[in-house]
Protein backbone atom coordinates (compact mmCIF):
# COMPACT_ATOMS: atom_id res chain seq x y z
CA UNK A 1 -67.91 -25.73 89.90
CA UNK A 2 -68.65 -22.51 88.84
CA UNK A 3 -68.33 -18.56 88.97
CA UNK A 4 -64.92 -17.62 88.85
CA UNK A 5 -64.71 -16.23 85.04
CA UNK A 6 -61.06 -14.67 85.47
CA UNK A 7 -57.97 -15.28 87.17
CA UNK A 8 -55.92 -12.64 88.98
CA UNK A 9 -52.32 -12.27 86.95
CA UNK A 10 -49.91 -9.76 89.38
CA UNK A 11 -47.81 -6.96 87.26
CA UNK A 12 -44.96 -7.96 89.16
CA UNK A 13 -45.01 -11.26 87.43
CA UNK A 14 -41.81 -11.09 85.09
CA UNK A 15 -40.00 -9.45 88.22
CA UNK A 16 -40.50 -12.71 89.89
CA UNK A 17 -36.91 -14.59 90.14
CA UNK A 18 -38.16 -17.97 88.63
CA UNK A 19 -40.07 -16.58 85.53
CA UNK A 20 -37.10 -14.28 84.83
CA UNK A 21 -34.62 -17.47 85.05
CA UNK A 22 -37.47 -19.27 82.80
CA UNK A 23 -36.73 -16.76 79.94
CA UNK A 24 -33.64 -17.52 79.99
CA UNK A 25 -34.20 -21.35 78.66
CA UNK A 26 -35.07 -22.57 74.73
CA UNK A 27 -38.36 -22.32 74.27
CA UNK A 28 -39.14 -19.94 77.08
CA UNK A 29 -41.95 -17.97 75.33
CA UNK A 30 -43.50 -21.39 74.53
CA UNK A 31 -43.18 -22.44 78.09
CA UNK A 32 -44.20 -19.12 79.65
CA UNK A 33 -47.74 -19.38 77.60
CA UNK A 34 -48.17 -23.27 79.27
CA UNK A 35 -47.44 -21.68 82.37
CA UNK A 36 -50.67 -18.67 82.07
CA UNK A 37 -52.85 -21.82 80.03
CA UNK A 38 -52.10 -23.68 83.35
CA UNK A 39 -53.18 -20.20 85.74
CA UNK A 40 -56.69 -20.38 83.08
CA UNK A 41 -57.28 -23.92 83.32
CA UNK A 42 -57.34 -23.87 87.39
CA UNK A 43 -59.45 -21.33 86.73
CA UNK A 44 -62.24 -23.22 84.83
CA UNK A 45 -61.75 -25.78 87.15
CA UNK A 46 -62.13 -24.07 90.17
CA UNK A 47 -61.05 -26.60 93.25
CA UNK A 48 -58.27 -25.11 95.11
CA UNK A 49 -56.00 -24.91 92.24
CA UNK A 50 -56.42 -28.48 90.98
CA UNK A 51 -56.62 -29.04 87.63
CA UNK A 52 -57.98 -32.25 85.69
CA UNK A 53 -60.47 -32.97 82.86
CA UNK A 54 -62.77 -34.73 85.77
CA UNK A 55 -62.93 -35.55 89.13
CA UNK A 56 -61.28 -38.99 88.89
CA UNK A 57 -59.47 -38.44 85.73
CA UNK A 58 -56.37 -36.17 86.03
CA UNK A 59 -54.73 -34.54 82.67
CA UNK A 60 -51.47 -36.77 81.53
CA UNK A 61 -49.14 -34.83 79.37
CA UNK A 62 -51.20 -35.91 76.27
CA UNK A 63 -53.48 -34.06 77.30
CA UNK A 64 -52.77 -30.59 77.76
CA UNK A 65 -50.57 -30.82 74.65
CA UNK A 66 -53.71 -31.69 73.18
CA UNK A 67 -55.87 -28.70 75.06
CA UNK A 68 -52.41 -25.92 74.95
CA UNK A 69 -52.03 -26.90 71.33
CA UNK A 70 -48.24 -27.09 72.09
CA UNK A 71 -45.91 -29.71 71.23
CA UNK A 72 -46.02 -32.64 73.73
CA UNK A 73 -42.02 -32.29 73.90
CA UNK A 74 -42.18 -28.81 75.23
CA UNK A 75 -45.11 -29.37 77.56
CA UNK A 76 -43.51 -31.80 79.17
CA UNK A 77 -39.85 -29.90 79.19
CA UNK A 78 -42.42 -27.09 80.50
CA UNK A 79 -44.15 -29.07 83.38
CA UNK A 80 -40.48 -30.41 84.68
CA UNK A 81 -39.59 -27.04 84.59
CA UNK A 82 -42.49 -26.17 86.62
CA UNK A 83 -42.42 -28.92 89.21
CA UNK A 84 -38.48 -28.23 89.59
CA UNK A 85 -39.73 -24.29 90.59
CA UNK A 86 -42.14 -25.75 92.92
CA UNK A 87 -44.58 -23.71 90.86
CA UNK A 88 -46.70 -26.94 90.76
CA UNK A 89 -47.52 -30.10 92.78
CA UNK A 90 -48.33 -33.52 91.64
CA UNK A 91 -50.16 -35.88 93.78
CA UNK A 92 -49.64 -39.85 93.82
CA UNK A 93 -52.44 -40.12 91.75
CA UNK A 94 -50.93 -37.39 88.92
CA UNK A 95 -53.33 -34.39 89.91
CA UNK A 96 -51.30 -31.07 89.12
CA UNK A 97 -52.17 -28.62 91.63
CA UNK A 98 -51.01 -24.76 91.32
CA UNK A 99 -49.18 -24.22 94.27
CA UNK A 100 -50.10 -21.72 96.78
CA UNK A 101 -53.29 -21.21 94.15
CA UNK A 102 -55.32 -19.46 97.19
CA UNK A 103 -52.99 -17.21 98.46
CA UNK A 104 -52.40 -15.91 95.10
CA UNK A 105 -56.06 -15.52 93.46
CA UNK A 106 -57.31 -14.14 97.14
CA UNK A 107 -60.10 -16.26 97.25
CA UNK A 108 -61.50 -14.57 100.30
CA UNK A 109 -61.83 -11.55 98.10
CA UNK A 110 -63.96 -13.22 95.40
CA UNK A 111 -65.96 -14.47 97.89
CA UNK A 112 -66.37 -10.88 99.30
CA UNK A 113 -67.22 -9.75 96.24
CA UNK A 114 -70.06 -12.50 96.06
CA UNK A 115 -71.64 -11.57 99.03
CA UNK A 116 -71.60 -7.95 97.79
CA UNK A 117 -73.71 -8.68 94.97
CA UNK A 118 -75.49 -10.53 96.97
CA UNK A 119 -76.13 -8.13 99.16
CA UNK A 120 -77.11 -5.64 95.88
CA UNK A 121 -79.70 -7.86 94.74
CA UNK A 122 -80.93 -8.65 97.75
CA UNK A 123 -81.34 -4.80 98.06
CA UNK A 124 -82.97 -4.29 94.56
CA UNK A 125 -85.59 -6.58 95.53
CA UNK A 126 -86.51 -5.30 98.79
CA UNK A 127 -86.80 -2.01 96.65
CA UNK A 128 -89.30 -3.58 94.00
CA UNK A 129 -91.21 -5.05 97.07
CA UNK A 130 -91.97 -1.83 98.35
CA UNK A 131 -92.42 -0.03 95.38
CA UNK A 132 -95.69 -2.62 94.72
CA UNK A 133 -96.65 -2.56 98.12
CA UNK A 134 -97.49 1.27 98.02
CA UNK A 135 -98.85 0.86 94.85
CA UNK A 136 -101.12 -1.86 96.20
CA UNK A 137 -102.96 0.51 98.80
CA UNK A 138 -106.76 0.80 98.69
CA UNK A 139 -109.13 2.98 101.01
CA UNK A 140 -112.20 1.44 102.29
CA UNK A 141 -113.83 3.32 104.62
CA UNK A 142 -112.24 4.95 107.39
CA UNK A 143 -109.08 3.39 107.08
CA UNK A 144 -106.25 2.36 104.55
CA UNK A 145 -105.81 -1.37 103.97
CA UNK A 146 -102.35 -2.68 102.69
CA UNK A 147 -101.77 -5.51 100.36
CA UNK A 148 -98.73 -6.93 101.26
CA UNK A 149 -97.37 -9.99 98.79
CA UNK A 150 -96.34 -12.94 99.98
CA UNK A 151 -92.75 -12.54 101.08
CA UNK A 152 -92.62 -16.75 100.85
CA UNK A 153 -90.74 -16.46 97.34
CA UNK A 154 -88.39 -13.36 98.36
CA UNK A 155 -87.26 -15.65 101.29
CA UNK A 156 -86.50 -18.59 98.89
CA UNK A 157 -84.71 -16.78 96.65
CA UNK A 158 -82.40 -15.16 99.61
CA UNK A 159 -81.85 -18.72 100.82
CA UNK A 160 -80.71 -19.77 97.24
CA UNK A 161 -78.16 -17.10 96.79
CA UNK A 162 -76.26 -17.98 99.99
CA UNK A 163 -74.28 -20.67 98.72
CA UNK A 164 -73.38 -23.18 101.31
CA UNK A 165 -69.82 -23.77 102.63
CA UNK A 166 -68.72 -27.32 102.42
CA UNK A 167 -68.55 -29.00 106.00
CA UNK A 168 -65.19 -31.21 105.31
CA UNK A 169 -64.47 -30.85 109.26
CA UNK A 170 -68.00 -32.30 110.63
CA UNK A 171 -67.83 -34.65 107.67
CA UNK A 172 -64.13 -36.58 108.39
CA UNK A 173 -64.69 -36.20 111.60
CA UNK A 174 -68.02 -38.15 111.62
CA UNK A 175 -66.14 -40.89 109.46
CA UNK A 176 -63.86 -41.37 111.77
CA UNK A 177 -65.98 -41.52 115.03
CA UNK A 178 -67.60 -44.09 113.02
CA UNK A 179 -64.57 -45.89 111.62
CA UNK A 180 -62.03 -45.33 114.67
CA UNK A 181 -59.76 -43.77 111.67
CA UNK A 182 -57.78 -40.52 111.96
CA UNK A 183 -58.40 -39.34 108.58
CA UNK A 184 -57.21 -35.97 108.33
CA UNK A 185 -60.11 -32.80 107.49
CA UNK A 186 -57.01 -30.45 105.21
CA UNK A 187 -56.67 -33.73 103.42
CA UNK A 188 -56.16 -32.05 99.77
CA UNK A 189 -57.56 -35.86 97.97
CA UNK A 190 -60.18 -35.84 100.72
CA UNK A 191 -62.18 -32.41 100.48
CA UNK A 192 -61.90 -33.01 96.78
CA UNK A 193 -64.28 -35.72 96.72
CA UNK A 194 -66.26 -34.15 99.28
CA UNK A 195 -66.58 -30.93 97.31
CA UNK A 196 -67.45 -32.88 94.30
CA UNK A 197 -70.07 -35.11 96.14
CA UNK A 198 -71.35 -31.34 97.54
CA UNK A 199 -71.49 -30.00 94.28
CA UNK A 200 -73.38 -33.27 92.99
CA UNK A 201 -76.00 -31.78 95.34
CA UNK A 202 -75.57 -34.39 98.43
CA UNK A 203 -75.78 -32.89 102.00
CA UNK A 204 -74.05 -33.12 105.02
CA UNK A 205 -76.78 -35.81 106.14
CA UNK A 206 -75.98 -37.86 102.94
CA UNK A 207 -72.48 -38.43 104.10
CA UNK A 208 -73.63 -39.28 107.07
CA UNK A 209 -75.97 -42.35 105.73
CA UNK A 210 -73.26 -43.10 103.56
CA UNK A 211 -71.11 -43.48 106.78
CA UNK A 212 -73.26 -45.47 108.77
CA UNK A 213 -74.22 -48.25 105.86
CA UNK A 214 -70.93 -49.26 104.81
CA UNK A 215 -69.37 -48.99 108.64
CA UNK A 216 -72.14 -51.21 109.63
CA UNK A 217 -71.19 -53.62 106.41
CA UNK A 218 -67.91 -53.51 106.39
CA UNK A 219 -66.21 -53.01 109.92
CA UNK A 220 -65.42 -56.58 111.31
CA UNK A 221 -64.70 -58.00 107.78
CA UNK A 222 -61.32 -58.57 107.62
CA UNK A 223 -61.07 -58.26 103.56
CA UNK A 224 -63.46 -55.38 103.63
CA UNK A 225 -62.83 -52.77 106.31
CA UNK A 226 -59.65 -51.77 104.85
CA UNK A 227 -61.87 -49.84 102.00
CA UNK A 228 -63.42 -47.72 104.75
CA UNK A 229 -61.38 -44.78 103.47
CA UNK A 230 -62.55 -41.53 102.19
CA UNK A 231 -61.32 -42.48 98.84
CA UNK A 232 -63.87 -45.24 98.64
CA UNK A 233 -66.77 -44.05 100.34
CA UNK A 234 -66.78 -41.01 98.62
CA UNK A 235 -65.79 -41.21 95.03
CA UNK A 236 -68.65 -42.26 92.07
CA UNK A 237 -70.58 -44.92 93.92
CA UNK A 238 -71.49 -42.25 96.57
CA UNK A 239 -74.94 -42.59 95.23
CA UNK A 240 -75.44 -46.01 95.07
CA UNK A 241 -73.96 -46.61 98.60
CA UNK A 242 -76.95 -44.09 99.64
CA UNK A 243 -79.57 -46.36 98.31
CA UNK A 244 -78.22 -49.50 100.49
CA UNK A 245 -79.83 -49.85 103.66
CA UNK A 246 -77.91 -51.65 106.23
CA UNK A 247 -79.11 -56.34 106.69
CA UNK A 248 -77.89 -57.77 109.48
CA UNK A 249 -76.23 -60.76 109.32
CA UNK A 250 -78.38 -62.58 111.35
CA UNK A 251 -81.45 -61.45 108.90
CA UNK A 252 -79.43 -62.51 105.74
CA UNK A 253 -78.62 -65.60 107.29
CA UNK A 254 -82.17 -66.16 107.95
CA UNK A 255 -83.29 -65.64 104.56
CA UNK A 256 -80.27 -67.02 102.49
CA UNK A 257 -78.18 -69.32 105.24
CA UNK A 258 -75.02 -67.12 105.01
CA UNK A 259 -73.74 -63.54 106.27
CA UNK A 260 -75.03 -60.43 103.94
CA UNK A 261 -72.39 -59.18 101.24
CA UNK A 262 -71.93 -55.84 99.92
CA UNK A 263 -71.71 -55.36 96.11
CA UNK A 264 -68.42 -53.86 96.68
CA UNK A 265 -67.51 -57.25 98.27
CA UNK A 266 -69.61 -59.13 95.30
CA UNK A 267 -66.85 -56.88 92.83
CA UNK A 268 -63.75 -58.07 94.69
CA UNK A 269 -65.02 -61.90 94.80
CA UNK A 270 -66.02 -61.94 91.16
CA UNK A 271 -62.41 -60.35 90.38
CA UNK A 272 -60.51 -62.87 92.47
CA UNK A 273 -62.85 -66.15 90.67
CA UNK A 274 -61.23 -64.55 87.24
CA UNK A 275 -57.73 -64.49 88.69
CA UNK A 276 -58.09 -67.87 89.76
CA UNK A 277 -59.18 -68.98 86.10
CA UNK A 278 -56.45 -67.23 84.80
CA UNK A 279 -53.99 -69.56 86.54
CA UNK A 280 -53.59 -67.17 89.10
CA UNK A 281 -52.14 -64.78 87.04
């Protein structure tokens, strides 16, 4: 995640109705500082207004007392406060979310202003080109012969600066084609791991694989198919599920004289063995 170095602050924001009742509590200046630290640190982490220190670990209170340099009382009077405005969102897994973080930082308009410079590099090059072109004209003979470069690296270069949208519709809707789910595309959790599996460099293809390995493993097993969820599929062991390739039971059974087990399902087994010796516990 990268690119946005600045957030967009309106100079209508102490006319707003809930920052004007916020100066108005103890510690107001305190908690109106947490509240721009919180703007900054969506910022740097750039996905949708989330913020957390990484993909699967959100900030607890600790935390940003820790990062804001703030007392941990008053970050967490500060966050209530917050939450209470509907200023933020938490999730069920404790992700704080700005709310309404695109409408306010006009996202469309960075990304305009991306494709502009885009657009002037793209420009400046084309320039250079010709510039070197002319000055690569010889005469032989009757006639003028051109040297015209190789435009091979030009094109590369245009293909790397158009930065490629993430597909979170064709994805989820793949996955559950493949699943029979109805996992939802706007899913906030969901295009979060997608855009971090994106950003990890994996293509729409990928997910695909991904999909068809662990549908093929796992749909039919009653203790298994329940973990055909985004959540699973598509969080850390992303990789690792790529590398699997999809046995057949009837080829496992060939070979070892039972049916073929994932080491997702070799996890859960060797989890329940140490429950067991536990007493059950």
């Amino acid at each position: 995640m990268s690119d946005v170095k600045w957030i967009k602050l309106s100079t209508q924001m102490f006319e707003d109705e809930k920052i004007r009742l916020i100066e108005q509590m103890p510690d107001a200046d305190t908690i109106l500082i947490i509240w721009v630290k919180l703007l900054s640190q969506a910022g740097k982490t750039n996905a949708n207004g989330y913020i957390y220190l990484s993909e699967n670990i959100p900030y607890t209170d600790e935390m940003l007392a820790t990062i804001f340099n703030r007392p941990l009382s008053t970050v967490r009077l500060a966050l209530k406060v917050f939450s209470d405005f509907g200023m933020i969102e938490c999730d069920d897994e404790q992700f704080i979310s700005i709310t309404n973080w695109g409408k306010h930082q006009s996202l469309q308009g960075l990304e305009k202003v991306r494709e502009q410079t885009r657009e002037r590099v793209a420009r400046h090059r084309e320039k250079k080109r010709l510039e070197e072109q002319k000055r690569n004209v010889t005469l032989h003979g009757n006639g003028a012969v051109t040297h015209i470069e190789e435009e091979l690296e030009l094109d590369i270069d245009k293909e790397e600066e158009i930065k490629d949208s993430v597909p979170y519709r064709d994805i989820v809707a793949y996955f559950n084609e493949k699943t029979g789910r109805e996992f939802k595309s706007t899913s906030k959790e969901t295009q979060r791991l997608i855009k971090a599996r994106w950003n990890d460099g994996f293509r729409l293809e990928d997910f695909k694989k991904v999909i068809d390995i662990k549908s093929a493993q796992w749909l039919g097993n009653s203790k298994m198919e329940n973990f055909l969820r985004p959540k699973t599929l598509f969080s850390n062991n992303f990789e690792s599920y790529l590398q699997e390739r999809v046995i057949s039971d009837a080829e496992h059974q060939r070979h070892h004289g039972r049916p073929a087990r994932t080491s997702y399902e070799d996890e859960l087994a060797a989890a329940e063995r140490a429950k067991q010796a536990w007493g059950g516990v």
